[in-house]
N, C-alpha and C. Protein backbone atom coordinates (compact mmCIF):
# COMPACT_ATOMS: atom_id res chain seq x y z
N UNK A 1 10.83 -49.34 12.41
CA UNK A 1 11.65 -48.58 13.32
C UNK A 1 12.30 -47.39 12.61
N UNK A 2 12.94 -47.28 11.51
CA UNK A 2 13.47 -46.50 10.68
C UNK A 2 12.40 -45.55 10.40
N UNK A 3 11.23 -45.90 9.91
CA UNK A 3 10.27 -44.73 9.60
C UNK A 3 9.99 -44.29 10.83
N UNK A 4 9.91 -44.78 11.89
CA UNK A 4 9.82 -43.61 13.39
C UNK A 4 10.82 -42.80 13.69
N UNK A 5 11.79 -43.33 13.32
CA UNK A 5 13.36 -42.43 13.17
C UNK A 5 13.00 -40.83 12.72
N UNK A 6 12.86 -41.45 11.19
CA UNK A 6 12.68 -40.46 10.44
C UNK A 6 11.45 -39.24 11.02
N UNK A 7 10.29 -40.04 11.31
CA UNK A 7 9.16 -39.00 11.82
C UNK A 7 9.43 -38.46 12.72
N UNK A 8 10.67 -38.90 14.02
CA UNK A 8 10.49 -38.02 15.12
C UNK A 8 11.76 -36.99 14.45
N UNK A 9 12.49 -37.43 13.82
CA UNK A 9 13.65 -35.89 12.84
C UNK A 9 12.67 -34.97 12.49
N UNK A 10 11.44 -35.54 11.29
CA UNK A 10 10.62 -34.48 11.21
C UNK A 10 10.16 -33.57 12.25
N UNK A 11 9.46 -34.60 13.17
CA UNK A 11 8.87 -33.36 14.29
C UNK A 11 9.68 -32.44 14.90
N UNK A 12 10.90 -32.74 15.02
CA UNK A 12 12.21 -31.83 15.82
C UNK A 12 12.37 -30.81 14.69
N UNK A 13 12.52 -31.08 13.38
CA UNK A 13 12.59 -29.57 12.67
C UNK A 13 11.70 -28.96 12.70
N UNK A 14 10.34 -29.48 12.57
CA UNK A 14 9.34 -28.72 12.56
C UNK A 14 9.10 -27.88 14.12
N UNK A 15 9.33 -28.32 14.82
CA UNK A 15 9.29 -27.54 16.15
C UNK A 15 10.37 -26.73 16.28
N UNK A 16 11.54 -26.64 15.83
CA UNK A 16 12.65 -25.53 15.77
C UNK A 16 12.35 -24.64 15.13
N UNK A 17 11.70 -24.79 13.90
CA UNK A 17 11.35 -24.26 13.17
C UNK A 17 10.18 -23.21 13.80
N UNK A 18 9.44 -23.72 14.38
CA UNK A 18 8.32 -23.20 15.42
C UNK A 18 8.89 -22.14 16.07
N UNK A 19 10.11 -22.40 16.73
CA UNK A 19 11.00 -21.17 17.91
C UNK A 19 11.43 -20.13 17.38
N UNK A 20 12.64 -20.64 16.33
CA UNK A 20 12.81 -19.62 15.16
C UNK A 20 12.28 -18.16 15.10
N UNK A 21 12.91 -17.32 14.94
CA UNK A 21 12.44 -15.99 14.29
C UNK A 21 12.16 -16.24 12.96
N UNK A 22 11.25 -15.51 12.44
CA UNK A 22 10.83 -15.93 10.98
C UNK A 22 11.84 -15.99 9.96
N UNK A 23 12.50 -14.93 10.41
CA UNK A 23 13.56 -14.12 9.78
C UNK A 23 14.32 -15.43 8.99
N UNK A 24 14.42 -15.75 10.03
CA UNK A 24 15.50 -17.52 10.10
C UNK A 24 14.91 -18.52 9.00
N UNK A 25 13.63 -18.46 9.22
CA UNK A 25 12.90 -19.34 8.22
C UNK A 25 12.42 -19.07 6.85
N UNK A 26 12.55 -17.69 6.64
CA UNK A 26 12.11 -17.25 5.20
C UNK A 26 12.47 -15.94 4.99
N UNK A 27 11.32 -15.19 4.67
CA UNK A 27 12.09 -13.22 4.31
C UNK A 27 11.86 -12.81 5.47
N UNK A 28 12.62 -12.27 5.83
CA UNK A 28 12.80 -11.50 7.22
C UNK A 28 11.31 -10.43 6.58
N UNK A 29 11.32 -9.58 8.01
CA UNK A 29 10.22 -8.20 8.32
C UNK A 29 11.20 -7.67 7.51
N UNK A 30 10.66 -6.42 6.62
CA UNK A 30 10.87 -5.59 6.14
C UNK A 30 10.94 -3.82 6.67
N UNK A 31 11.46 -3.52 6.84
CA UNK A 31 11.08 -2.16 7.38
C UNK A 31 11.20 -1.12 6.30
N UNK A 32 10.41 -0.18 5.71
CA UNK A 32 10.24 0.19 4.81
C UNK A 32 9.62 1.62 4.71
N UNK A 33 10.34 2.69 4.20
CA UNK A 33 9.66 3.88 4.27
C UNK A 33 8.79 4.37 2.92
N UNK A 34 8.04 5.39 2.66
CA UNK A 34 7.37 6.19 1.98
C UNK A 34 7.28 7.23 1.30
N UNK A 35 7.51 7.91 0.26
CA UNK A 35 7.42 9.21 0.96
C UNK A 35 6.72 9.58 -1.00
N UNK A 36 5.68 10.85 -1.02
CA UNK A 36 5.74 11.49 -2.03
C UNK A 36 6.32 12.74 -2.30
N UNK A 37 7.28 12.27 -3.22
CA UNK A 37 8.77 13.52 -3.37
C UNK A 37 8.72 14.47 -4.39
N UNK A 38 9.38 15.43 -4.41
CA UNK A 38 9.59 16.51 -5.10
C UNK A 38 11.18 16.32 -6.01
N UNK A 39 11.05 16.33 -7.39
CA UNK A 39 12.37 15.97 -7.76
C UNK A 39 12.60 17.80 -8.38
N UNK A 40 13.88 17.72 -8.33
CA UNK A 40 14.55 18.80 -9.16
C UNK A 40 15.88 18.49 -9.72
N UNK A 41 16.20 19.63 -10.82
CA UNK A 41 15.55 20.31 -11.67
C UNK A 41 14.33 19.69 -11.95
N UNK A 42 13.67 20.75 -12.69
CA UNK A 42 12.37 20.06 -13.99
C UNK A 42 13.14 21.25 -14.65
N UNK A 43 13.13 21.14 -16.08
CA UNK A 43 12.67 19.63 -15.99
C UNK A 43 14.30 18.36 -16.03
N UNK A 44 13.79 17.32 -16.17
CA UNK A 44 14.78 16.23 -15.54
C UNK A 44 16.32 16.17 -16.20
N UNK A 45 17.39 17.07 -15.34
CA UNK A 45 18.56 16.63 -15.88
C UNK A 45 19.27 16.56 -15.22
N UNK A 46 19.81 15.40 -14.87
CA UNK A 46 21.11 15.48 -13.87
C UNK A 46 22.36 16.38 -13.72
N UNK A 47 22.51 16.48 -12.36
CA UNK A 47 22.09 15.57 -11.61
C UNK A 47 21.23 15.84 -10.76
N UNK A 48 20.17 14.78 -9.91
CA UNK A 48 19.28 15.13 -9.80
C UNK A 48 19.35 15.02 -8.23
N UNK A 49 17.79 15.65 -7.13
CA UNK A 49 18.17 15.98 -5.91
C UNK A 49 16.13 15.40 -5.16
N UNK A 50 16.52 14.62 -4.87
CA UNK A 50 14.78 13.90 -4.15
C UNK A 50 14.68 14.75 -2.82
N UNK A 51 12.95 14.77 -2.85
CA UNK A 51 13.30 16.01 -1.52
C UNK A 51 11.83 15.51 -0.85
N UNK A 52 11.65 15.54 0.38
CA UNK A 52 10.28 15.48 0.74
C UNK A 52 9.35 16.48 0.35
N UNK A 53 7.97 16.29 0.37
CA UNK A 53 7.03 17.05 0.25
C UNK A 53 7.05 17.52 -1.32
N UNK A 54 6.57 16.50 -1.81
CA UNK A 54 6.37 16.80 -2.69
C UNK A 54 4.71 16.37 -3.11
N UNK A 55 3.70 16.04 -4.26
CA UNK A 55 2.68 15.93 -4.71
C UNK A 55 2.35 15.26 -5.43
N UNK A 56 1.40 14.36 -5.61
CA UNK A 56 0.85 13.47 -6.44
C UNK A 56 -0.60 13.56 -6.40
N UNK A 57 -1.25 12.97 -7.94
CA UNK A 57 -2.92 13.39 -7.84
C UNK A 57 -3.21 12.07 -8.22
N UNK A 58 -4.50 11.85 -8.31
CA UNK A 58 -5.08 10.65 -9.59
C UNK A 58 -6.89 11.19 -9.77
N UNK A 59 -7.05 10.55 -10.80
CA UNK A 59 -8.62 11.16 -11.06
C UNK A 59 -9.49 9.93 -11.40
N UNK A 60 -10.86 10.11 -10.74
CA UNK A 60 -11.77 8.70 -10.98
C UNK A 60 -12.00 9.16 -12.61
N UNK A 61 -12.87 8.27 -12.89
CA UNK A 61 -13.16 7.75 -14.08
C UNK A 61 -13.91 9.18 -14.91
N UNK A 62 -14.47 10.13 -14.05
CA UNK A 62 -15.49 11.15 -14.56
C UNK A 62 -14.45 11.86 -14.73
N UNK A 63 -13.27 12.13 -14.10
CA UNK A 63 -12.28 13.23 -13.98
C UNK A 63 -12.46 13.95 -12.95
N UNK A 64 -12.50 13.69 -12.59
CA UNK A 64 -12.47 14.35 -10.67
C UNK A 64 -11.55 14.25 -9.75
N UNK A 65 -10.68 14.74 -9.51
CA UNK A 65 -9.08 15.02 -8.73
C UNK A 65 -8.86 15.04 -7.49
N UNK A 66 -8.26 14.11 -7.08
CA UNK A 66 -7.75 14.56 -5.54
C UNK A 66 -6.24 14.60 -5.36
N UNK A 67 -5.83 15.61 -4.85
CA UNK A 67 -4.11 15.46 -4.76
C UNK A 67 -3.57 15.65 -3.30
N UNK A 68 -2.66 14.22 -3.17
CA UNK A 68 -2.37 14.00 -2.00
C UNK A 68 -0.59 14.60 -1.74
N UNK A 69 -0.16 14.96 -0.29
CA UNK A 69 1.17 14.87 -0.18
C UNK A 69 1.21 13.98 0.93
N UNK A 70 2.50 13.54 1.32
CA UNK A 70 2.72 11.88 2.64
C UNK A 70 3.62 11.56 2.37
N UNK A 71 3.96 10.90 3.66
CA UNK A 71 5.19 10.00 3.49
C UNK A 71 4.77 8.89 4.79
N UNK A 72 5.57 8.29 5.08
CA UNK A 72 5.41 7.19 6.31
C UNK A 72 6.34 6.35 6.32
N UNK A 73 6.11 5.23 7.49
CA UNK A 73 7.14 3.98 7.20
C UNK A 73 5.83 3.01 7.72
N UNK A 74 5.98 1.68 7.38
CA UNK A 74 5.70 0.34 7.66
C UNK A 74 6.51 -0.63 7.88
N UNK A 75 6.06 -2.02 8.78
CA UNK A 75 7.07 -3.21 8.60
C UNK A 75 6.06 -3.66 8.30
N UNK A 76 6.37 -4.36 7.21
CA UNK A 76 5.96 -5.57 6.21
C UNK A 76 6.46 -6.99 7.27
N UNK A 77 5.42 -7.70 7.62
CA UNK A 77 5.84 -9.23 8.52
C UNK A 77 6.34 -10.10 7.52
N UNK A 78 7.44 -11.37 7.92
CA UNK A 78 7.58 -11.99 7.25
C UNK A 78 6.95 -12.93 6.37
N UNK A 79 6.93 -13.08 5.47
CA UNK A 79 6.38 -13.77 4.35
C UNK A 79 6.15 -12.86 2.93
N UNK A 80 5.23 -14.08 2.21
CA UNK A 80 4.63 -12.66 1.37
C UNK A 80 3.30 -11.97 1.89
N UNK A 81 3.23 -10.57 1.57
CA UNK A 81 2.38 -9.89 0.83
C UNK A 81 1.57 -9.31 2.65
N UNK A 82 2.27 -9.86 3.32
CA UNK A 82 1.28 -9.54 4.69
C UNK A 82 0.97 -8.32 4.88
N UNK A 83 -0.28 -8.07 6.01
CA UNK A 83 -0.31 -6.68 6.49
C UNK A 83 0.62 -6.42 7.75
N UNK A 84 -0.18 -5.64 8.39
CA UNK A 84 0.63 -5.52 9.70
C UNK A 84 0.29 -3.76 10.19
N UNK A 85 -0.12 -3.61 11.65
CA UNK A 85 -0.63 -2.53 12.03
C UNK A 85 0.45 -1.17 12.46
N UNK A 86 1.84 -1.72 11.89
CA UNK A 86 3.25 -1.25 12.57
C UNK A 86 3.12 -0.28 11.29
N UNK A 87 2.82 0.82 11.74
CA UNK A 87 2.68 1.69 10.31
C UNK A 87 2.69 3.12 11.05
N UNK A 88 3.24 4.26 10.10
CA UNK A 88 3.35 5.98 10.72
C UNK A 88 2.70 6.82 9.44
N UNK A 89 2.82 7.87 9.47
CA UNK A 89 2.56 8.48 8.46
C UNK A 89 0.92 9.28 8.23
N UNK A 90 1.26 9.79 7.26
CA UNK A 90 -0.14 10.63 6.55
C UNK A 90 0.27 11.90 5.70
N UNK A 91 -0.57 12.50 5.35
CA UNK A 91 -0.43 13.57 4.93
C UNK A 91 -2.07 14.39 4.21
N UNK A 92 -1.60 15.53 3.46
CA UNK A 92 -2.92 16.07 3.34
C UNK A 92 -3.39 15.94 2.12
N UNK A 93 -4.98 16.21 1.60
CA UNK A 93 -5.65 16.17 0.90
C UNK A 93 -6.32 17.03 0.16
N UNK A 94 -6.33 17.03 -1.39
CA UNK A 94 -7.62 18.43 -2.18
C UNK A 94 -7.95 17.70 -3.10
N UNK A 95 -9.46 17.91 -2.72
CA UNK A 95 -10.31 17.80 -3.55
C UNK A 95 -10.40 19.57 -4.62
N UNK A 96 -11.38 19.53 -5.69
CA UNK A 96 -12.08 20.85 -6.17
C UNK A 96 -12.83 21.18 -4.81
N UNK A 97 -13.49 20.42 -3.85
CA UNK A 97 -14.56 21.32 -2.75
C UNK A 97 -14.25 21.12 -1.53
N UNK A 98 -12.75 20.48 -1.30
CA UNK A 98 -12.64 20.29 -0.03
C UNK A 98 -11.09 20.17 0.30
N UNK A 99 -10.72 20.10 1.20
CA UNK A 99 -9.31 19.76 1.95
C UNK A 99 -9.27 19.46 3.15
N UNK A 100 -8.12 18.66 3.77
CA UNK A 100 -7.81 18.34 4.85
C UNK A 100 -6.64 17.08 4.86
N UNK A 101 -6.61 16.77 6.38
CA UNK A 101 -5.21 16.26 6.51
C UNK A 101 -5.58 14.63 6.16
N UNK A 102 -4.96 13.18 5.97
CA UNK A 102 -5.12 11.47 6.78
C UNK A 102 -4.11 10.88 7.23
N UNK A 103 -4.40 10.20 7.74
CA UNK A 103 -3.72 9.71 8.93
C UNK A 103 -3.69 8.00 8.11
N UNK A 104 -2.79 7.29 8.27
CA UNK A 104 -2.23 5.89 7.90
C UNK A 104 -2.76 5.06 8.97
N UNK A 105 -3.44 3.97 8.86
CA UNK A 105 -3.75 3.40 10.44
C UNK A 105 -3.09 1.95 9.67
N UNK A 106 -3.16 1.47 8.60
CA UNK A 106 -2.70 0.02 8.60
C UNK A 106 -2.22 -0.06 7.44
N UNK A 107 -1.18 -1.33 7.01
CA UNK A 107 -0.40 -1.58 5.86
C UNK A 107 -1.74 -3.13 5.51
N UNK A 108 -1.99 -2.93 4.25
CA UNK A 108 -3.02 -4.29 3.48
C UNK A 108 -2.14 -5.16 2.66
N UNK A 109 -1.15 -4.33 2.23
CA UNK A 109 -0.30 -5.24 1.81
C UNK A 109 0.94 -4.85 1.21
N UNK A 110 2.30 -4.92 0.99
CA UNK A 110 3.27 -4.62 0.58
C UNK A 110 3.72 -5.89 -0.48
N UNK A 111 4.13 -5.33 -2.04
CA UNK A 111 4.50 -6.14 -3.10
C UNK A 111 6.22 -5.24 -2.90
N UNK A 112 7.20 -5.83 -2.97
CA UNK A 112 8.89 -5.66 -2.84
C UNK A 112 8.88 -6.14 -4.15
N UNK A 113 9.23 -5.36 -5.72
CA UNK A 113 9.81 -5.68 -6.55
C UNK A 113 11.35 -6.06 -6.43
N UNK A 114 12.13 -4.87 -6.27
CA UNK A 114 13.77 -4.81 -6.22
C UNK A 114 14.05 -3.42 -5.87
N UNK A 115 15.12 -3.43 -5.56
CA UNK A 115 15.86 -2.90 -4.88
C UNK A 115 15.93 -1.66 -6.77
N UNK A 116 15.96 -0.82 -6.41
CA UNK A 116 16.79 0.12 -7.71
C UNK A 116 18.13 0.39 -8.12
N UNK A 117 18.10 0.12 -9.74
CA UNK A 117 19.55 0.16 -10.20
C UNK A 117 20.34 1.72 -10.14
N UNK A 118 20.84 1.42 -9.82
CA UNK A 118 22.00 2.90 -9.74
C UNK A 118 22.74 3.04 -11.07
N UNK A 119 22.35 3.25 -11.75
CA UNK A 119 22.61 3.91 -13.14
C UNK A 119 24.06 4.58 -13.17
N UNK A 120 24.89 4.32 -13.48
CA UNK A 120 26.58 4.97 -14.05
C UNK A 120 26.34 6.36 -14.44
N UNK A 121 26.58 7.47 -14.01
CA UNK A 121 26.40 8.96 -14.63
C UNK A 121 25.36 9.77 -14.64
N UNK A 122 24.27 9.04 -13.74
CA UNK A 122 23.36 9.56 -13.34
C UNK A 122 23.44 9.94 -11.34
N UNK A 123 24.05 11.38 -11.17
CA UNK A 123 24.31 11.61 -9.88
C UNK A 123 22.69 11.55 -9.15
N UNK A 124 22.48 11.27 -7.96
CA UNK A 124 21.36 11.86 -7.29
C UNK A 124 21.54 12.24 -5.60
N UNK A 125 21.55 13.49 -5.10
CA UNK A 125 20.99 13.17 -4.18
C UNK A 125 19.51 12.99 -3.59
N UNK A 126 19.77 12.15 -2.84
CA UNK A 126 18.84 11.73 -1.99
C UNK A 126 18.49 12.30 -0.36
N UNK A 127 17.31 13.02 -0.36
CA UNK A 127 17.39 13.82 0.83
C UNK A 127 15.56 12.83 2.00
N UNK A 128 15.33 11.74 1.18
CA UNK A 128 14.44 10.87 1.69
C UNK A 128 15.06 9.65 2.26
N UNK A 129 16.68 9.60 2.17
CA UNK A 129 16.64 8.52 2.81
C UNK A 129 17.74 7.82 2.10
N UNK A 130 18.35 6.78 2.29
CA UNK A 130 19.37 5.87 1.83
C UNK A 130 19.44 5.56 0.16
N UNK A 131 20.40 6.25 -0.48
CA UNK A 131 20.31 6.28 -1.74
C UNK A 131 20.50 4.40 -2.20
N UNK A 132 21.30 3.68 -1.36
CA UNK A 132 21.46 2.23 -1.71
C UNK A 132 20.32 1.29 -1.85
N UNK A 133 19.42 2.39 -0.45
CA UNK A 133 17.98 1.12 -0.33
C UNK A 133 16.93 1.62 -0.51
N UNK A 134 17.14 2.31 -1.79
CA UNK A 134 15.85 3.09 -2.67
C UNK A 134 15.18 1.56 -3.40
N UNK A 135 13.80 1.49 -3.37
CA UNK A 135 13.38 0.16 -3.66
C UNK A 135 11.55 0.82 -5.02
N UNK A 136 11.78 -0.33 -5.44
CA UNK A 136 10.38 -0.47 -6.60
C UNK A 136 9.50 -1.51 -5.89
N UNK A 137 8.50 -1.40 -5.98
CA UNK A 137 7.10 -2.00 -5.21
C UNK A 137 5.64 -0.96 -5.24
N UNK A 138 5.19 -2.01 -4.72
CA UNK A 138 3.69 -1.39 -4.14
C UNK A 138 3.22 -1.71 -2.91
N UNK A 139 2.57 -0.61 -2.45
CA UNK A 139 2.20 -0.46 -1.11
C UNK A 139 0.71 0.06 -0.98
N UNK A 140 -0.64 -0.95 -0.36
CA UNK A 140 -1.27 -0.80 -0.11
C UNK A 140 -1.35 -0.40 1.46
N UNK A 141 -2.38 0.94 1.44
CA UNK A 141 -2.23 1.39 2.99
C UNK A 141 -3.86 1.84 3.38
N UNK A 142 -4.37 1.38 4.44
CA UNK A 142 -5.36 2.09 4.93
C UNK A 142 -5.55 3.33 5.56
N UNK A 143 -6.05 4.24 5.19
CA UNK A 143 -6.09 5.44 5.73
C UNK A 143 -7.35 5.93 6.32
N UNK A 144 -7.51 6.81 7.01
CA UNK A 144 -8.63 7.68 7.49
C UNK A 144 -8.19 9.17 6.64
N UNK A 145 -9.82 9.58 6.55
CA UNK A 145 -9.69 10.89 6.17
C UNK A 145 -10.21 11.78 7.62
N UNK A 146 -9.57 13.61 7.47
CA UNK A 146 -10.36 14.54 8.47
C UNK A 146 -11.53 14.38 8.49
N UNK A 147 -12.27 14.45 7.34
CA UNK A 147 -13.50 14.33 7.63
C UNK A 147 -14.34 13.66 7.68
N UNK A 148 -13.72 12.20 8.38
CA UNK A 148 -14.39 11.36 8.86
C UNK A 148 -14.66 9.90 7.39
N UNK A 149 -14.77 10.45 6.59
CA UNK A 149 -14.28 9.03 6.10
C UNK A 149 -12.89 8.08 5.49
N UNK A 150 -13.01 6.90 5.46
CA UNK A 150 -11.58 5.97 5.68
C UNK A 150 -11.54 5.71 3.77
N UNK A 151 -10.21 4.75 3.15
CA UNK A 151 -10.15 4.66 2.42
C UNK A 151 -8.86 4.40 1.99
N UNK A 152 -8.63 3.50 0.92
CA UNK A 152 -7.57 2.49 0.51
C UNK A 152 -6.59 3.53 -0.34
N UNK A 153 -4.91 4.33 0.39
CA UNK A 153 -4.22 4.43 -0.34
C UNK A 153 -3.38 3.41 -0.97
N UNK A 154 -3.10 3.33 -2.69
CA UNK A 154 -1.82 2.39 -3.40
C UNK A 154 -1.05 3.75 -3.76
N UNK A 155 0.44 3.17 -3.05
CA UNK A 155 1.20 4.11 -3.42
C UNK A 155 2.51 2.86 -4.53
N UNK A 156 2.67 3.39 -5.23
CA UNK A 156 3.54 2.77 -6.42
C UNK A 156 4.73 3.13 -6.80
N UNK A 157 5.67 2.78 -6.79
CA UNK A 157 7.15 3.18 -7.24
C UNK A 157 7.73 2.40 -8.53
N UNK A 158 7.98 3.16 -9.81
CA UNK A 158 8.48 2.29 -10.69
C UNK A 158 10.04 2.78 -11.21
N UNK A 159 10.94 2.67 -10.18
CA UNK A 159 11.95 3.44 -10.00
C UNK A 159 12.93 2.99 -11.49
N UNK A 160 14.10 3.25 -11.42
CA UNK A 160 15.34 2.37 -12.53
C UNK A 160 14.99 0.81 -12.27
N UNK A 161 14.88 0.37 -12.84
CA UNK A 161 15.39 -1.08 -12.64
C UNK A 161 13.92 -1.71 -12.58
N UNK A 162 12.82 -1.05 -12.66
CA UNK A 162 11.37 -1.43 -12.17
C UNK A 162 11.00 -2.90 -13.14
N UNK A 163 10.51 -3.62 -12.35
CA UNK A 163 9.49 -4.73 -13.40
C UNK A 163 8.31 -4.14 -14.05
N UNK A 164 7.81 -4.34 -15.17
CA UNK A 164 6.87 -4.05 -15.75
C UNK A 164 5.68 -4.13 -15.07
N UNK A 165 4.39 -3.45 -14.82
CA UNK A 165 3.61 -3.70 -13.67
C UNK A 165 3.13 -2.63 -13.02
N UNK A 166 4.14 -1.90 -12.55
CA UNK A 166 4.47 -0.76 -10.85
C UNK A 166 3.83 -0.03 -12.21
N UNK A 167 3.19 1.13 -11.71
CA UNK A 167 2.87 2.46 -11.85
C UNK A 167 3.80 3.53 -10.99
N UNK A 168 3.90 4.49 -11.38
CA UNK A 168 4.65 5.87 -10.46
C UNK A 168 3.44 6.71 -10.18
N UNK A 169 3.44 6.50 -8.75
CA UNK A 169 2.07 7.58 -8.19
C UNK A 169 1.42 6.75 -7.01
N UNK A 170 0.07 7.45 -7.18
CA UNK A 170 -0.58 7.27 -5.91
C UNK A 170 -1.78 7.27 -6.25
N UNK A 171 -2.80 6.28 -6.08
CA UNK A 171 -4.14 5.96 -6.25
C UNK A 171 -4.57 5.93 -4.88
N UNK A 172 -6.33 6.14 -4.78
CA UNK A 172 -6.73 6.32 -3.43
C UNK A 172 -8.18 5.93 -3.81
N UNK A 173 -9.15 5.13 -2.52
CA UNK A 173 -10.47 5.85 -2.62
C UNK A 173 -10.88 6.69 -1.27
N UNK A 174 -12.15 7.26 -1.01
CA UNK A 174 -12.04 8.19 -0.60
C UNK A 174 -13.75 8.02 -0.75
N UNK A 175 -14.23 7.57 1.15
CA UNK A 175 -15.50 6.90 0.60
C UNK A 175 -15.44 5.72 -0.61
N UNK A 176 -16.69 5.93 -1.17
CA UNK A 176 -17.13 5.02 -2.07
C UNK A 176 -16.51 5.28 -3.71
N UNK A 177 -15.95 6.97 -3.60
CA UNK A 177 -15.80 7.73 -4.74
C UNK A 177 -14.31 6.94 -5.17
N UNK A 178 -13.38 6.65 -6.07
CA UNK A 178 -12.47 5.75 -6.61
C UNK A 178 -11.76 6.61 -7.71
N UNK A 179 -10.61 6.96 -7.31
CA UNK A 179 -9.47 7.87 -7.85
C UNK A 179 -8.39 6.80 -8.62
N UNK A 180 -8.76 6.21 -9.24
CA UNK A 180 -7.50 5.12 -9.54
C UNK A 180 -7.08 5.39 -11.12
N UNK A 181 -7.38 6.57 -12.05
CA UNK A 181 -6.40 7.00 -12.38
C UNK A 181 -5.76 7.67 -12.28
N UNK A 182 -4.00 6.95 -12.69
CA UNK A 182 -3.36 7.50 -12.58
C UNK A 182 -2.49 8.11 -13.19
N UNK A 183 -2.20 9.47 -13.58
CA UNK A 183 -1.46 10.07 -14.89
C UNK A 183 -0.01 10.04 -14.60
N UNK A 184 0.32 9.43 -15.58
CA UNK A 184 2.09 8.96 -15.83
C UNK A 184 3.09 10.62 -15.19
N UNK A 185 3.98 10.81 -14.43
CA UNK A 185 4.32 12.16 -14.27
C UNK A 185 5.40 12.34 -15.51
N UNK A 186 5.90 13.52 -15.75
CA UNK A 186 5.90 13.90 -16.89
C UNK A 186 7.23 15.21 -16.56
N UNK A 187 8.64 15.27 -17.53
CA UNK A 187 9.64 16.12 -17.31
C UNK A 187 9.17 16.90 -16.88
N UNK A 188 8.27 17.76 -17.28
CA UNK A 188 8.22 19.18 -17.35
C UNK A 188 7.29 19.23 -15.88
N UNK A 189 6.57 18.62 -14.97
CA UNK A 189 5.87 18.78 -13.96
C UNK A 189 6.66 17.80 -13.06
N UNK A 190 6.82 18.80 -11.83
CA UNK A 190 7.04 17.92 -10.51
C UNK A 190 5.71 17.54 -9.74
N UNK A 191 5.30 16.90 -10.06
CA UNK A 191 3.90 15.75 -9.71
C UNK A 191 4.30 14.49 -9.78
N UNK A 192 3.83 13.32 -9.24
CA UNK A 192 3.32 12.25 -9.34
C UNK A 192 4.49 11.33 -8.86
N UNK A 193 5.20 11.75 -7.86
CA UNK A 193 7.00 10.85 -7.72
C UNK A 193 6.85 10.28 -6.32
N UNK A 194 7.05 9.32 -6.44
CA UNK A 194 7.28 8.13 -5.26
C UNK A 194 8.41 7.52 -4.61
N UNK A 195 8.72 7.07 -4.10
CA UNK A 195 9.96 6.84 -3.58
C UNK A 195 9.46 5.50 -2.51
N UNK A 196 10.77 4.52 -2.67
CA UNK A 196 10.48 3.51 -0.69
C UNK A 196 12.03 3.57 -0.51
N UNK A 197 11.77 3.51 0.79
CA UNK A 197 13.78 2.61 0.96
C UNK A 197 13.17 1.79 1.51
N UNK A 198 13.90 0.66 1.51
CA UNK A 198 13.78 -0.69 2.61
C UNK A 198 14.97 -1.14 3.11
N UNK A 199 14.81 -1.30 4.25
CA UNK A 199 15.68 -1.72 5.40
C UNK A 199 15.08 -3.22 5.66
């Protein structure tokens, strides 16, 4: 009798649990923006001022360049690592023989390191968004290109406070062709800067 006790307690949490918003039951949805930024000064001295529209490149293995600008937002569903089709964004593209705009159609997966440390004496504004819920992660995104072919952006943030891991930048393929290095950005060039907030 006691172990039926117990099993029908189980089934009652487990079915509340069922009704529940996820939120309730583990990591809430994430809502989470994008953006590739433009920092100033260069080169880097505080205090410093994040700005949209800014640029990032990466080059496949032969050395061959594509440089993207974008921003967007996604919600990340609860749990880990999910996708989810709740996604905005794009921006444009150069190749050496070509250009044009892509468009974001899906999130493949979102990694949430932490939140970024706010450093004592280091001023910034922030013109992308909530200086508190500036965040380190990675963000896999599906994209379409103008000219008709699709292809896997990783956009990377390895802000203050980053875990070892994150890269700063933006890897892509593009077709079959595979841009995944990515060159560290560097004082003296405003290239290669990432940014998320999460809400």
């Amino acid at each position: 009798m006691r172990i039926k006790r117990f099993g029908l307690v189980g089934v009652a949490v487990l079915a509340l649990a069922a009704v529940l918003p996820l939120s309730a039951t583990g990591r809430g949805a994430q809502h989470v923006s994008w953006a590739i930024i433009s920092v100033s000064p260069i080169p880097l001295v505080p205090p410093l001022t994040f700005n949209p529209g800014g640029v990032a490149s990466a080059q496949t293995p032969e050395g061959a360049t594509i440089t993207l600008t974008g921003s967007g937002t996604f919600v990340a569903p609860s749990g880990e690592n999910g996708g989810s089709n709740a996604v905005t964004g794009g921006g444009t593209w150069t190749t050496s023989t070509a250009s044009g705009t892509y468009e974001v159609k899906r999130l493949v997966a979102w990694e949430f390191a932490n939140l970024q440390a706010l450093p004592g004496g280091l001023p910034v504004t922030d013109n992308t968004g909530d200086s508190t819920k500036r965040a380190n992660g990675t963000a896999v995104l599906r994209i379409e290109f103008s000219d008709g072919q699709s292809g896997v952006l990783t956009v990377g943030c390895h802000g203050p406070g980053a875990p070892a891991g994150i890269f700063e930048g933006i890897a892509t393929t593009k077709g079959f062709t595979t841009y995944y290095n990515v060159p560290a950005p560097v004082g003296t060039a405003d290239v290669g800067r990432t940014i998320f907030h999460v809400n």
